[in-house]
PDB file of N, CA and C in Angstrom:
ATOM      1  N   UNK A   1      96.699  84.824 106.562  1.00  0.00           N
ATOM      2  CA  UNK A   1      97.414  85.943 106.022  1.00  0.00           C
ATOM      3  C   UNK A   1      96.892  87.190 106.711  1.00  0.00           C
ATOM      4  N   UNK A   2      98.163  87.933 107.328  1.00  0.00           N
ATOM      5  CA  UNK A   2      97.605  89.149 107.880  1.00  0.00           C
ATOM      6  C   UNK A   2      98.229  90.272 107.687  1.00  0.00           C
ATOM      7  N   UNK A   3      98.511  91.280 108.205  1.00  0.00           N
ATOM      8  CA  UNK A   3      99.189  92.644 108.065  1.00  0.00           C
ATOM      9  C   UNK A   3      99.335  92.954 109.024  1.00  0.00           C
ATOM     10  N   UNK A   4     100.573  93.118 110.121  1.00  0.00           N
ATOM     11  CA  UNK A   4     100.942  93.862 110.929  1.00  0.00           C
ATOM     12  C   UNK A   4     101.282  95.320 110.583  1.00  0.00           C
ATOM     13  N   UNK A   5     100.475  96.310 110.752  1.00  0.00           N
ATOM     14  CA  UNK A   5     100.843  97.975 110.083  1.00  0.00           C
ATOM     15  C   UNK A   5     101.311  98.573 111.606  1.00  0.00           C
ATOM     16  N   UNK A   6     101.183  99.516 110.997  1.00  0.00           N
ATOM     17  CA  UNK A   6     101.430 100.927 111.690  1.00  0.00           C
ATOM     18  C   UNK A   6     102.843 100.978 112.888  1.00  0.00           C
ATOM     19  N   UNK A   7     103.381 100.333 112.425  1.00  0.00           N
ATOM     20  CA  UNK A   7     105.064  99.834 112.866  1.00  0.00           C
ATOM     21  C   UNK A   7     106.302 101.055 112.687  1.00  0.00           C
ATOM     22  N   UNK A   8     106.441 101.108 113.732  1.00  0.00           N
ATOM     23  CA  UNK A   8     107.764 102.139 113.295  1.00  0.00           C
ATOM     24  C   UNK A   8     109.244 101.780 111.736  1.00  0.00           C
ATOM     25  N   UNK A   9     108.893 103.237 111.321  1.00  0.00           N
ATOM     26  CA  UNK A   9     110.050 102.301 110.049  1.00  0.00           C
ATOM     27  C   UNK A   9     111.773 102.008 110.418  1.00  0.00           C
ATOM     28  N   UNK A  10     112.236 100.840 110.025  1.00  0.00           N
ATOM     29  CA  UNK A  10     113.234 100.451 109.881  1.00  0.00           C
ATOM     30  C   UNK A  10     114.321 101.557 109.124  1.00  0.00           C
ATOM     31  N   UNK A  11     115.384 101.106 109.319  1.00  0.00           N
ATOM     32  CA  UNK A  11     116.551 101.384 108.366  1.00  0.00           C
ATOM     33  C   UNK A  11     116.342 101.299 107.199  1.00  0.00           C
ATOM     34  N   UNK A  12     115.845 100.264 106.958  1.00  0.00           N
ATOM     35  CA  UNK A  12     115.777  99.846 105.411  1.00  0.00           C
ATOM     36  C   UNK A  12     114.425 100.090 104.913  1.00  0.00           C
ATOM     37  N   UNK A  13     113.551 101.106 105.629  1.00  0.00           N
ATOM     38  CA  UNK A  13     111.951 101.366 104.975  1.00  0.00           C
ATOM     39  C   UNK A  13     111.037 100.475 105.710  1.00  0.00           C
ATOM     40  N   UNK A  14     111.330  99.331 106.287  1.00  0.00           N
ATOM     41  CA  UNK A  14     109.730  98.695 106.245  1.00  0.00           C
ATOM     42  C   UNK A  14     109.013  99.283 107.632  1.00  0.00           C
ATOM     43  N   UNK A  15     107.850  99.211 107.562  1.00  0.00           N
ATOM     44  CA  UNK A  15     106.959  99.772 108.265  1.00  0.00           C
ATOM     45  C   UNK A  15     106.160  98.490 108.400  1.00  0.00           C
ATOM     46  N   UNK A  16     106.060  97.195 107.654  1.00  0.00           N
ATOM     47  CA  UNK A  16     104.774  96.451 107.983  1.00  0.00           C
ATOM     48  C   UNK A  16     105.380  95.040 108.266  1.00  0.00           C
ATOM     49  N   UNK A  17     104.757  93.991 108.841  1.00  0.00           N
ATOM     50  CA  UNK A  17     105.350  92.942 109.015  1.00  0.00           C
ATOM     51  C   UNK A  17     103.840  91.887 108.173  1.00  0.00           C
ATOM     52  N   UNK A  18     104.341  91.236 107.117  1.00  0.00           N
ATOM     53  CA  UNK A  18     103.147  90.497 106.321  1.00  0.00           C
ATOM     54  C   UNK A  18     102.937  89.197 107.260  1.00  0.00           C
ATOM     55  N   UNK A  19     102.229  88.847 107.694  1.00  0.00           N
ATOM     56  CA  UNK A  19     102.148  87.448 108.827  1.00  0.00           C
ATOM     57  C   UNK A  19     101.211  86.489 107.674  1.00  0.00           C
ATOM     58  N   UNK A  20     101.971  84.760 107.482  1.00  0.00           N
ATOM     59  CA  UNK A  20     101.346  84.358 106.524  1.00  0.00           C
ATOM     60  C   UNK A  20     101.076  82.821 107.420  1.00  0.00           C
ATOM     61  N   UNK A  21     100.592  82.218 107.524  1.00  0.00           N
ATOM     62  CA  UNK A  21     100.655  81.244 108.415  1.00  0.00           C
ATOM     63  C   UNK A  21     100.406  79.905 107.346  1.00  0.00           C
ATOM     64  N   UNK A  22     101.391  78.912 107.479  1.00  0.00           N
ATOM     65  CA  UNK A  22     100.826  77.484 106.556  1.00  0.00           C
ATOM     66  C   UNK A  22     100.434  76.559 107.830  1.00  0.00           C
ATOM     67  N   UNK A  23      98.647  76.506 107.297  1.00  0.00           N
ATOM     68  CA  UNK A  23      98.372  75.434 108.345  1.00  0.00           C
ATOM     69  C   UNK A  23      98.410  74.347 108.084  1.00  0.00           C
ATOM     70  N   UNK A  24      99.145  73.777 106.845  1.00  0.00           N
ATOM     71  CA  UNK A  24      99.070  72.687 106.838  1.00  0.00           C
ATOM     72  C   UNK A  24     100.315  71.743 107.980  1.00  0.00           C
ATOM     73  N   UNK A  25     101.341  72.957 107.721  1.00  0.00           N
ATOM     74  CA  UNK A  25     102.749  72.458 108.346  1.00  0.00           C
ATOM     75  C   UNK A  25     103.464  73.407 109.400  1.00  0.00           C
ATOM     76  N   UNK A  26     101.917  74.013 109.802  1.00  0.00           N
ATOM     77  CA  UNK A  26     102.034  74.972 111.003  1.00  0.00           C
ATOM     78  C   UNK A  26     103.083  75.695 111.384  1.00  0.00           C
ATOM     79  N   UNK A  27     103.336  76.335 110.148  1.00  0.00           N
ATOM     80  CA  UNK A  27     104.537  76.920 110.393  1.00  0.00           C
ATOM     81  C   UNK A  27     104.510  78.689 109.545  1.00  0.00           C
ATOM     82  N   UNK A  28     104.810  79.697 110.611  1.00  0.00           N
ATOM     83  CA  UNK A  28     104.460  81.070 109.906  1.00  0.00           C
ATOM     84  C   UNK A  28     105.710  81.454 109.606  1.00  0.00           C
ATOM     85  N   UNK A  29     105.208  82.587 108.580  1.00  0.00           N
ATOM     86  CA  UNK A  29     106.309  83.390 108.377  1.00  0.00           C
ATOM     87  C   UNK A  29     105.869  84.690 108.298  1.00  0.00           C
ATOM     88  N   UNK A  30     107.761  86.035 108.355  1.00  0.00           N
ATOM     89  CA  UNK A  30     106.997  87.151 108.720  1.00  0.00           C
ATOM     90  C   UNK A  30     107.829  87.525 108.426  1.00  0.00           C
ATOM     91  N   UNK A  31     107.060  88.409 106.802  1.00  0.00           N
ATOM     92  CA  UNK A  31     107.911  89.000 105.826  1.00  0.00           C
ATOM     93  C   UNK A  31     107.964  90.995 106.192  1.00  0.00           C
ATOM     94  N   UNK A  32     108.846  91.581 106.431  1.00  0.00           N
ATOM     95  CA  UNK A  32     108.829  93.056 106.551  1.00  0.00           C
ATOM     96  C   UNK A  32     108.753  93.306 105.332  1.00  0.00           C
ATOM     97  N   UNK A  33     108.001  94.589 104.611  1.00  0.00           N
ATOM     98  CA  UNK A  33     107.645  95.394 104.095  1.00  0.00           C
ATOM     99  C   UNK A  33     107.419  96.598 103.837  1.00  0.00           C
ATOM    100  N   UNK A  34     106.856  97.264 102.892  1.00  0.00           N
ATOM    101  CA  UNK A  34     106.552  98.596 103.284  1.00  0.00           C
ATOM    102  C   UNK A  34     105.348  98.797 103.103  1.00  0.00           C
ATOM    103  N   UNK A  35     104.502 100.259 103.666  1.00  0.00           N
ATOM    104  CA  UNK A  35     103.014 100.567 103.550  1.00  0.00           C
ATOM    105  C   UNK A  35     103.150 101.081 101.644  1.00  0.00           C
ATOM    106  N   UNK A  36     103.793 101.178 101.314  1.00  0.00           N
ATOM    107  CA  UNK A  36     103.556 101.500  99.942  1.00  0.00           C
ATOM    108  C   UNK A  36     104.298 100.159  99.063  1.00  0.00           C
ATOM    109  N   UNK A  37     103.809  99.198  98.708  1.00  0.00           N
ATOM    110  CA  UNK A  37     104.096  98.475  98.369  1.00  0.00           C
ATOM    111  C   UNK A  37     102.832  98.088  97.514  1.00  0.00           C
ATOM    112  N   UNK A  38     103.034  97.994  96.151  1.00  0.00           N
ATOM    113  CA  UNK A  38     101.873  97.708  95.114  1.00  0.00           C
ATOM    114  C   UNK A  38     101.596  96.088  95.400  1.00  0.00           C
ATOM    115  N   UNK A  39     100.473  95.314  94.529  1.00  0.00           N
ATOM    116  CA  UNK A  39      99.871  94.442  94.536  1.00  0.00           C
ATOM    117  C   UNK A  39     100.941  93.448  93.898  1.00  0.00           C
ATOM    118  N   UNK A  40     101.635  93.912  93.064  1.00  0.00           N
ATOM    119  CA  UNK A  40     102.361  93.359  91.973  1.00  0.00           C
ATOM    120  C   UNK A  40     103.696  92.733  92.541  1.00  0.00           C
ATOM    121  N   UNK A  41     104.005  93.561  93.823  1.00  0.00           N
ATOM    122  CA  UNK A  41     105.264  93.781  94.429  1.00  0.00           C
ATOM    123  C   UNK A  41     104.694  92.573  95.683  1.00  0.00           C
ATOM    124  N   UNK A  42     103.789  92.510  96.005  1.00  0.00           N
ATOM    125  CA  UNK A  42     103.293  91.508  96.991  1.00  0.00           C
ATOM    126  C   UNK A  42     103.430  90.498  96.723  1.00  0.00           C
ATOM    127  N   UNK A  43     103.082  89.862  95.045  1.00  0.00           N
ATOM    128  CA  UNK A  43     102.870  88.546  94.893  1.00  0.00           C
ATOM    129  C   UNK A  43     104.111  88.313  94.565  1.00  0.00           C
ATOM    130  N   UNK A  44     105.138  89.128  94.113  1.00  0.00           N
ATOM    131  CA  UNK A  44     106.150  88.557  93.804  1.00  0.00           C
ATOM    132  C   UNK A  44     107.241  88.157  95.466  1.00  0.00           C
ATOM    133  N   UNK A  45     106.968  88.990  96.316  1.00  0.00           N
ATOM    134  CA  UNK A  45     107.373  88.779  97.769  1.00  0.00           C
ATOM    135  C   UNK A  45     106.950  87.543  98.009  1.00  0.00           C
ATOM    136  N   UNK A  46     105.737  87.106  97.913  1.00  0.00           N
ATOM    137  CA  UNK A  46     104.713  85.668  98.291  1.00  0.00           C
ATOM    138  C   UNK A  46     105.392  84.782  97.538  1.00  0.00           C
ATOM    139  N   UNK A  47     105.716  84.963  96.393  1.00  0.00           N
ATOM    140  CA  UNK A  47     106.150  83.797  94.967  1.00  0.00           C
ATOM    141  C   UNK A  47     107.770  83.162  95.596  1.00  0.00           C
ATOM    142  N   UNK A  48     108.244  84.598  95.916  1.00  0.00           N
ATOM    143  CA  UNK A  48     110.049  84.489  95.983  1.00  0.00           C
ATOM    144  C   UNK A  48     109.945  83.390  97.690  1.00  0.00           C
ATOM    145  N   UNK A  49     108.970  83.868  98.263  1.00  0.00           N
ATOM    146  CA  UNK A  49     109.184  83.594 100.024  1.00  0.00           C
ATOM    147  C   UNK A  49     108.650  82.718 100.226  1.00  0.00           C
ATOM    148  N   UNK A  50     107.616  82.302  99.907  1.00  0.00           N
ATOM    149  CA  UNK A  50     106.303  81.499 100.325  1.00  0.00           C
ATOM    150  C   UNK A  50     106.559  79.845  99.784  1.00  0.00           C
ATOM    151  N   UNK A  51     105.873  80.523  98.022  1.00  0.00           N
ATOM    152  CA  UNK A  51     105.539  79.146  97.296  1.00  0.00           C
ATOM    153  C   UNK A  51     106.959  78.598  96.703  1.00  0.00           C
ATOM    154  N   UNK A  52     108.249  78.914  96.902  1.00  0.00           N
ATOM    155  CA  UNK A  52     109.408  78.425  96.422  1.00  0.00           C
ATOM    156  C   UNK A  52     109.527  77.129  97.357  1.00  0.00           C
ATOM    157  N   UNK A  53     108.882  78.057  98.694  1.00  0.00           N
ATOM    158  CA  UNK A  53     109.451  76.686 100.061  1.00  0.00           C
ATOM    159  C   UNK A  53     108.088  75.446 100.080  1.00  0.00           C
ATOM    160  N   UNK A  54     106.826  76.413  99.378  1.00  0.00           N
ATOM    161  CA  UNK A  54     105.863  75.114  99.951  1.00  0.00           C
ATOM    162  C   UNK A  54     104.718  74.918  98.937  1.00  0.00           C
ATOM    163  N   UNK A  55     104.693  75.561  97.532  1.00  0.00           N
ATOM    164  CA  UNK A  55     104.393  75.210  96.671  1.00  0.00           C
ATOM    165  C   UNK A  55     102.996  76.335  96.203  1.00  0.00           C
ATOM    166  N   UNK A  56     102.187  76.600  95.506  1.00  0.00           N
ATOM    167  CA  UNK A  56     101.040  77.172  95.255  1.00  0.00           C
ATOM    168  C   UNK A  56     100.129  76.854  96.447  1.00  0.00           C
ATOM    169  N   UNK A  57      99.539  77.316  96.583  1.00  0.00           N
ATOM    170  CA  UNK A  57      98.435  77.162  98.215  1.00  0.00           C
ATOM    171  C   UNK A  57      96.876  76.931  96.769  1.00  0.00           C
ATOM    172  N   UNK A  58      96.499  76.011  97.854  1.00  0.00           N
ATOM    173  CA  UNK A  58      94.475  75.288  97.279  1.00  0.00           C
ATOM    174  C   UNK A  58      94.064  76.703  97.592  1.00  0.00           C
ATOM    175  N   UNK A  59      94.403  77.195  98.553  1.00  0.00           N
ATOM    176  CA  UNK A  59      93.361  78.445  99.451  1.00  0.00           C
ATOM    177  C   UNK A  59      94.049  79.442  99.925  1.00  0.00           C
ATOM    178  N   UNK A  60      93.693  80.634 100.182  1.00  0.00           N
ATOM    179  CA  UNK A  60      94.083  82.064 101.148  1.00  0.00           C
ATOM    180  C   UNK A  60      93.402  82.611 102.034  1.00  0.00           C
ATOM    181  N   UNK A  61      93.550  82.387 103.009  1.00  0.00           N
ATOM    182  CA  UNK A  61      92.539  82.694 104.242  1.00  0.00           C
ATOM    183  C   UNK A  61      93.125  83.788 104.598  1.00  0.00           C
ATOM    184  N   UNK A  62      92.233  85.029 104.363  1.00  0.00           N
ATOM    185  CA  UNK A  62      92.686  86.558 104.897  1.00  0.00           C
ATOM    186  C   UNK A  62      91.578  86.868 105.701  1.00  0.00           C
ATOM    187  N   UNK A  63      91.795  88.125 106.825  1.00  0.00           N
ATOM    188  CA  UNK A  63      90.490  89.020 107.547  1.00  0.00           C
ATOM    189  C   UNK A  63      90.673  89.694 106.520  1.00  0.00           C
ATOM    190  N   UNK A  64      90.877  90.491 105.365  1.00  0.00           N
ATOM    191  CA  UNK A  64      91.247  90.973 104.345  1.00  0.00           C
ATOM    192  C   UNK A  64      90.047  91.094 103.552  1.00  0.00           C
ATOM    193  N   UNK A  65      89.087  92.328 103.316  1.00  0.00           N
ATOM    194  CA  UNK A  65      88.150  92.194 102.361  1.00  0.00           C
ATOM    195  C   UNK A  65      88.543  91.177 101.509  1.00  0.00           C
ATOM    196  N   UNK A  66      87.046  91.177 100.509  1.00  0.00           N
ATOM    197  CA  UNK A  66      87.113  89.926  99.392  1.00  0.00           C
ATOM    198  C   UNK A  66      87.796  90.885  98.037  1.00  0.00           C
ATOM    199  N   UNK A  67      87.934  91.881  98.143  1.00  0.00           N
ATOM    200  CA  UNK A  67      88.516  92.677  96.903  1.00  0.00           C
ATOM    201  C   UNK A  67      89.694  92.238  96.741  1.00  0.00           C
ATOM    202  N   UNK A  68      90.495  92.334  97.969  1.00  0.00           N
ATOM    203  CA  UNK A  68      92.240  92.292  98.314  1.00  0.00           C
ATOM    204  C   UNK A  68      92.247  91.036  98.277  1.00  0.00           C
ATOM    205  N   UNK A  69      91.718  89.696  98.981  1.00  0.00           N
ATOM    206  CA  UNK A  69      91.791  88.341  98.207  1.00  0.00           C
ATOM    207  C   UNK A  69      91.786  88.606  96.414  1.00  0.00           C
ATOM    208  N   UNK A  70      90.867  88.765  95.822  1.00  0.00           N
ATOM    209  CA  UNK A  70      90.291  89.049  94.726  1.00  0.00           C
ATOM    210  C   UNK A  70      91.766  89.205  93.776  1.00  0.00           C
ATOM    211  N   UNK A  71      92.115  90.009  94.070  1.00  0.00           N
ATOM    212  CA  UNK A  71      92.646  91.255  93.365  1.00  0.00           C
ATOM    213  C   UNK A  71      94.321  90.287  93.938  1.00  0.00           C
ATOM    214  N   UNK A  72      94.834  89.741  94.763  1.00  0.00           N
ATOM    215  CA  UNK A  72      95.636  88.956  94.699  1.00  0.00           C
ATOM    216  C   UNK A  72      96.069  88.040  94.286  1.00  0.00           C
ATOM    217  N   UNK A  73      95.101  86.748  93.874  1.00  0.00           N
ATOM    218  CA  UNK A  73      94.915  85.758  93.551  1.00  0.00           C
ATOM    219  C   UNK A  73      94.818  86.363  91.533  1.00  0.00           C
ATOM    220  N   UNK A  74      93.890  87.235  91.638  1.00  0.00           N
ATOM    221  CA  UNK A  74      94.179  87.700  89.994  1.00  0.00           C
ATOM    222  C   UNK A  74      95.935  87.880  89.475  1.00  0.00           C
ATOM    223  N   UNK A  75      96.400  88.818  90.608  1.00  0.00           N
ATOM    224  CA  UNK A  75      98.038  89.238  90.471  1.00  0.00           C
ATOM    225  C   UNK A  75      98.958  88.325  90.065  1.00  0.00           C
ATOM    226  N   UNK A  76      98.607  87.493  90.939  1.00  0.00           N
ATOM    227  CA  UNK A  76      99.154  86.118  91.015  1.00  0.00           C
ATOM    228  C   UNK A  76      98.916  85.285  89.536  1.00  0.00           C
ATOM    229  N   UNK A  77      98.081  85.123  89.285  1.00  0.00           N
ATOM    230  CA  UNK A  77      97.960  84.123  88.019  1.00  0.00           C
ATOM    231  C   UNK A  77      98.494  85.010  86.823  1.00  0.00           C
ATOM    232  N   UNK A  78      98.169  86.466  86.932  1.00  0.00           N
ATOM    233  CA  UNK A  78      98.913  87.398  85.807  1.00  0.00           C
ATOM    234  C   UNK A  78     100.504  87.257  85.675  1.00  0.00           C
ATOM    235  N   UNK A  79     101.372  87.257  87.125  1.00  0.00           N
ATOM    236  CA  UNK A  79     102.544  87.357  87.246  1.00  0.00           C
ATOM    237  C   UNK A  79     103.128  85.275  87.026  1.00  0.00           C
ATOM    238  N   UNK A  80     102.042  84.429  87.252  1.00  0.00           N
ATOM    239  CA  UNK A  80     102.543  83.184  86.840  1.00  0.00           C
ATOM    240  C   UNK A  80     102.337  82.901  85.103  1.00  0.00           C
ATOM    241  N   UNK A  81     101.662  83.699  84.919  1.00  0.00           N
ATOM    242  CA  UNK A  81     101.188  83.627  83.099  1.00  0.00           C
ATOM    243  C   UNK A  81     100.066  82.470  83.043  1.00  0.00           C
ATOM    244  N   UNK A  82      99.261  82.225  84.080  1.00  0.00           N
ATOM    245  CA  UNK A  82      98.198  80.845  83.899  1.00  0.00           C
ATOM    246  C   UNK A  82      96.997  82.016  83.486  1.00  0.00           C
ATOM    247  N   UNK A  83      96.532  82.733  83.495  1.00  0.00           N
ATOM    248  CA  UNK A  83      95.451  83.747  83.537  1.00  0.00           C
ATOM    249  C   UNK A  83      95.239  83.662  81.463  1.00  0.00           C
TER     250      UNK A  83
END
C-alpha cells in the first residue's frame, strides 16, 4: 500500500493515486483520490474497491508510519462493526 501524491488535480478533484498491491494474486490496483480525504473515507474506498473483489486481507504492508497502519486497521473494524 502506497500513495502516489503531489499529482496534478483532475477534473473531478483527485490529486493522489492510492497504489495497493495483492501479493497474493499479484495483482495492483490504483484508486484516484484526493489529498483531503479523511480516514473514514479511505476505508470505505478500500471496503467498496479492494475487499468486495478479494476479501479482508491477514496483513497491510505500508512504508506508511505505524500510526496510519494503526489508525486504519482501527477505521476499518469501526466501519465493519467487529471493534
Amino acid at each position: 500500500m502506497d500513495f502516489v501524491t503531489k499529482l496534478p488535480r483532475t477534473s473531478s478533484g483527485h490529486d493522489i493515486i492510492w497504489v495497493i498491491v495483492d501479493r497474493l494474486t499479484n495483482s495492483a490496483h490504483f484508486l484516484p483520490m484526493r489529498e483531503d480525504y479523511k480516514m473514514d473515507r479511505l476505508v470505505i474506498l478500500y471496503l467498496n474497491k479492494i475487499v468486495t473483489r478479494h476479501d479482508v486481507p491477514i496483513s497491510i504492508i505500508s512504508d506508511h508510519d505505524s500510526w496510519f497502519t494503526s489508525r486504519f486497521w482501527q477505521s476499518m473494524q469501526e466501519t465493519l462493526g467487529t471493534r
